[in-house]
Structure formats: C-alpha cells, structure tokens
Protein backbone atom coordinates (compact mmCIF):
# COMPACT_ATOMS: atom_id res chain seq x y z
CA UNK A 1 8.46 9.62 -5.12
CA UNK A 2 11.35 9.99 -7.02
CA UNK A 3 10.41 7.02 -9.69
CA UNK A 4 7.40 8.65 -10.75
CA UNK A 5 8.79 11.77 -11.40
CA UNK A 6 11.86 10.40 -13.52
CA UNK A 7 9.04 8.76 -16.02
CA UNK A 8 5.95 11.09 -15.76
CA UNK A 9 4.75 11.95 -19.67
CA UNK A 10 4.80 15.04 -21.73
CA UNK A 11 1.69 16.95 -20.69
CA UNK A 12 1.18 14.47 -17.62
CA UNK A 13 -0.43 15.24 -13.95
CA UNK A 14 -0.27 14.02 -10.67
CA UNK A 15 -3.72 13.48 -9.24
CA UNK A 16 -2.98 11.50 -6.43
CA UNK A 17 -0.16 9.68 -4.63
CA UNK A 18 -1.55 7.06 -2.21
CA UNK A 19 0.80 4.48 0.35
CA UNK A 20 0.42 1.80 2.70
CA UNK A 21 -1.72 2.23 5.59
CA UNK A 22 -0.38 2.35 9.39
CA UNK A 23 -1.70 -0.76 10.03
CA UNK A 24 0.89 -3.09 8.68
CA UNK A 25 2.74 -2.54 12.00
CA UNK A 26 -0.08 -3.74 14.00
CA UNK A 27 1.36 -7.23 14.35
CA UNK A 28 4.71 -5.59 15.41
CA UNK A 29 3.72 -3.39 17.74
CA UNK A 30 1.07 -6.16 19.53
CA UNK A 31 4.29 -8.00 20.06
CA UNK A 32 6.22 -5.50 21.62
CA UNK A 33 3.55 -4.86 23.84
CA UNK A 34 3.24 -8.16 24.91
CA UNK A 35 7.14 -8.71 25.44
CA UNK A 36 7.10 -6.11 27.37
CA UNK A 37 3.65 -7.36 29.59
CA UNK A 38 5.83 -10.85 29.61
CA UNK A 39 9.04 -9.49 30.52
CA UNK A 40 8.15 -7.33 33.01
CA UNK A 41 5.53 -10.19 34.85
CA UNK A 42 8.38 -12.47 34.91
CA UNK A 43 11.58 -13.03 37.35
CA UNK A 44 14.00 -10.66 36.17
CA UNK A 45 16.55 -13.17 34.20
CA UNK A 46 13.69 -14.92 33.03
CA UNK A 47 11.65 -11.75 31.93
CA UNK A 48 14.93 -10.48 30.38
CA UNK A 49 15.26 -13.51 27.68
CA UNK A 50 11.21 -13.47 27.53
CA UNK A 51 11.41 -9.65 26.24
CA UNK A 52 14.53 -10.09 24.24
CA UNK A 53 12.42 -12.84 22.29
CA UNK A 54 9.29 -10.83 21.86
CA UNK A 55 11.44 -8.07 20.75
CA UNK A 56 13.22 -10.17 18.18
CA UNK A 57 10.24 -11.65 16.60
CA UNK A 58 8.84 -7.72 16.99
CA UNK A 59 11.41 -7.09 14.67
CA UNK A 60 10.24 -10.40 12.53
CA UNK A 61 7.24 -8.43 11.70
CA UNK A 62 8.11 -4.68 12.01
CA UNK A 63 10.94 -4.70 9.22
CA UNK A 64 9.31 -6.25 6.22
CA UNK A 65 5.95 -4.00 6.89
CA UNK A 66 8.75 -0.83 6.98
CA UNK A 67 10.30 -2.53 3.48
CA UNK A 68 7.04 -2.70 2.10
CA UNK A 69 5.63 0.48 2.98
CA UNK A 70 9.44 2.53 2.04
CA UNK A 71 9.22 0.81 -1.34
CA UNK A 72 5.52 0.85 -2.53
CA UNK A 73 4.19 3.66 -4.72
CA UNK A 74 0.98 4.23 -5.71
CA UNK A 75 0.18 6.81 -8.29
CA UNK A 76 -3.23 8.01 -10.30
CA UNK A 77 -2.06 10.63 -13.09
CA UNK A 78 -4.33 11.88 -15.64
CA UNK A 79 -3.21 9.33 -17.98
CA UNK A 80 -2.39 6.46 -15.97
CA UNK A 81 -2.67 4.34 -12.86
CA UNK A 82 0.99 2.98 -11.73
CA UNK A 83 1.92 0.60 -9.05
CA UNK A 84 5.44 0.18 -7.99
CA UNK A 85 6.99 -2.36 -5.71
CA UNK A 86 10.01 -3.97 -4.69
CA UNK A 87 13.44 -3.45 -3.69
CA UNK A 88 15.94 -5.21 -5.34
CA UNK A 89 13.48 -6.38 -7.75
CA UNK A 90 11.17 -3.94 -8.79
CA UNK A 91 7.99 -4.44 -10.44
CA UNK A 92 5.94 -1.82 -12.05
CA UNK A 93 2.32 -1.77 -13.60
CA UNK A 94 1.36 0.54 -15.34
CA UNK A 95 -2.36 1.10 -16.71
CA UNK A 96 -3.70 3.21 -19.65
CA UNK A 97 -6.70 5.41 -18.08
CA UNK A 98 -7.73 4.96 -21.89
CA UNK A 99 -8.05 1.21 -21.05
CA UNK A 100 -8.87 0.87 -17.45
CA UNK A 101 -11.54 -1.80 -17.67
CA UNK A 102 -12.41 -2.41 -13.99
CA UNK A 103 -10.99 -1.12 -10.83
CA UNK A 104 -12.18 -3.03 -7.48
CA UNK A 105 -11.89 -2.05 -3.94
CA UNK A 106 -12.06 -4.81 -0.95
CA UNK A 107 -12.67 -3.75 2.74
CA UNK A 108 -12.64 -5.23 5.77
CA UNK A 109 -14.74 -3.69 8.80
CA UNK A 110 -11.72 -2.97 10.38
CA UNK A 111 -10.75 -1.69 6.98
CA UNK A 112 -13.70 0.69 7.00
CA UNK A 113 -13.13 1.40 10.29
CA UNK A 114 -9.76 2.49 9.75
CA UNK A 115 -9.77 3.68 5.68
CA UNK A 116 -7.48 0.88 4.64
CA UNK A 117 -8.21 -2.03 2.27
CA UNK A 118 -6.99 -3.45 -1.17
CA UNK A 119 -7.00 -2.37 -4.26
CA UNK A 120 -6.98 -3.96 -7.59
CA UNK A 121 -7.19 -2.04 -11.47
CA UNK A 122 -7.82 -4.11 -13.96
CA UNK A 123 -6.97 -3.39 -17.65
CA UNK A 124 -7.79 -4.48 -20.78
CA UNK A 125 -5.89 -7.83 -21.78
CA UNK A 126 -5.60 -8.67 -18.51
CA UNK A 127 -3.24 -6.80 -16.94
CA UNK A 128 -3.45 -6.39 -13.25
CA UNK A 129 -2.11 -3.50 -10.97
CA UNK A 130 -2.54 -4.93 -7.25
CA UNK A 131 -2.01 -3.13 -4.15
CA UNK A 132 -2.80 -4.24 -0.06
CA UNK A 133 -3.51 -2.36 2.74
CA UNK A 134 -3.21 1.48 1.00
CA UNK A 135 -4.97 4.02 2.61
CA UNK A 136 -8.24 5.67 1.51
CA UNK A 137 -8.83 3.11 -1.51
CA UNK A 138 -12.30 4.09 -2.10
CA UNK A 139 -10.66 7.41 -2.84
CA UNK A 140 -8.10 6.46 -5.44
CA UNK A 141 -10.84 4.52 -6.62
CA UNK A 142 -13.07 7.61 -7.52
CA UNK A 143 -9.91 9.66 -8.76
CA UNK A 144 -8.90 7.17 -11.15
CA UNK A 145 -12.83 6.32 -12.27
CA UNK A 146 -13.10 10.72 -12.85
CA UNK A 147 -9.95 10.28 -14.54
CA UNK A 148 -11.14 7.60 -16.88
CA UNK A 149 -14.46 9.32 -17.51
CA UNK A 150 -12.82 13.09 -18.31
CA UNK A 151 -10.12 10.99 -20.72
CA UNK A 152 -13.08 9.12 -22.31
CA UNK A 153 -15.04 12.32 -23.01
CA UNK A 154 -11.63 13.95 -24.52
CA UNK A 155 -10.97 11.08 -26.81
CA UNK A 156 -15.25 11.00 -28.03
C-alpha cells in the first residue's frame, strides 16, 4: 500500500492492513451465472443477445466493486487508524489512537458467516473513519482497541 508507506511517522508501526471482502462481487458473479443459465436455455440467436446482456450488466456490477476494492486502504498503526478511498478523488481519515473515542463494528449473519461487515472509528470532535464490507472487522476492531489501551498506558 504504497500511500501508507509514503506518510507513515517517525517511530511508527504497521499493525494491521485490512481490505474489502470477496463478497462485493457477489452481485457480479450471480449475474454471470444467470446469463449464462439464460443464454444457454434459449434459441441460439436469442440466447446469444440474452448472455451478451447479462454479461454487460455483469460488468455493471463487477467493475465498480474491483474500483472499490483496488483503491480502499485500511490501516491500524500504533499511532493511528487511517482510511483511504477514492480514485481520482481521494479521501483520507485519519484518527489519533490518542483520541479514538468509539470504534463500532456492524454484522450481518451472512457477515458472520463469512467475516465481513462494516466498520466505523469514531474520534473525538466528530470525526468519522467509515469503511463497508472489510474483512475480519471484529479483528481490526480489537487491534486498534489494544492499540488505544497500550498508547493510553504510555501517555499515564
């Protein structure tokens, strides 16, 4: 992850480096799938333009999930939790450990199921580092919380 490392601080560690979970291409790859259920039931100049529609909006779904999951970085350091998204515009948040107020994790059963789900840290003042479908959240979760805890007892 070539941002992080550019801006990583003085004395700074990498504890973990999460991404998007697999599952983002789910709706892609159902519509494959079906296309190619479709095209195949179908007459064959009929099933022809059947798949090359399912394939199209396949490729509807499949290429923002691939932006999405090139482009996102998740990263827990011992100093900070950092988001980064976007392509052309990029937006990055960026929380203190030192003010980390709350840091929530939301799961679906599938989510469970699977060890996806969102992700939200919540700083002091407000700020908000937001992240969906990341793998193992519960994980980053109890990396960053450590983190917090070992800063606080370095700063008492």
């Amino acid at each position: 992850m070539s941002y992080w490392k550019e801006n990583l601080l003085a004395g700074e560690s990498v504890l973990l480096e999460g991404n998007l979970h697999w599952g983002g291409y789910i709706p892609s790859a159902v519509t494959a799938l079906l296309g190619c259920a479709l095209g195949g039931w179908f007459a064959s100049s009929v099933g022809l333009y059947v798949f090359g529609v399912f394939m199209l909006v396949s490729c509807y779904f499949f290429v923002p999930a691939w932006l999405r999951a090139r482009f996102t970085e998740v990263l827990v350091t011992n100093q900070r939790v950092m988001v980064k998204t976007g392509i052309l515009r990029r937006q990055v948040v960026e929380i203190n450990l030192a003010h980390l107020e709350s840091f929530e994790v939301d799961q679906s059963v599938t989510g469970r199921l699977l060890d996806y789900g969102d992700i939200r840290a919540i700083g002091t003042g407000g700020t908000i580092a937001e992240i969906y479908f990341v793998v193992s959240p519960r994980s980053i979760r109890k990396i960053a919380l450590e983190a917090h805890l070992m800063l606080a007892g370095e700063q008492k």
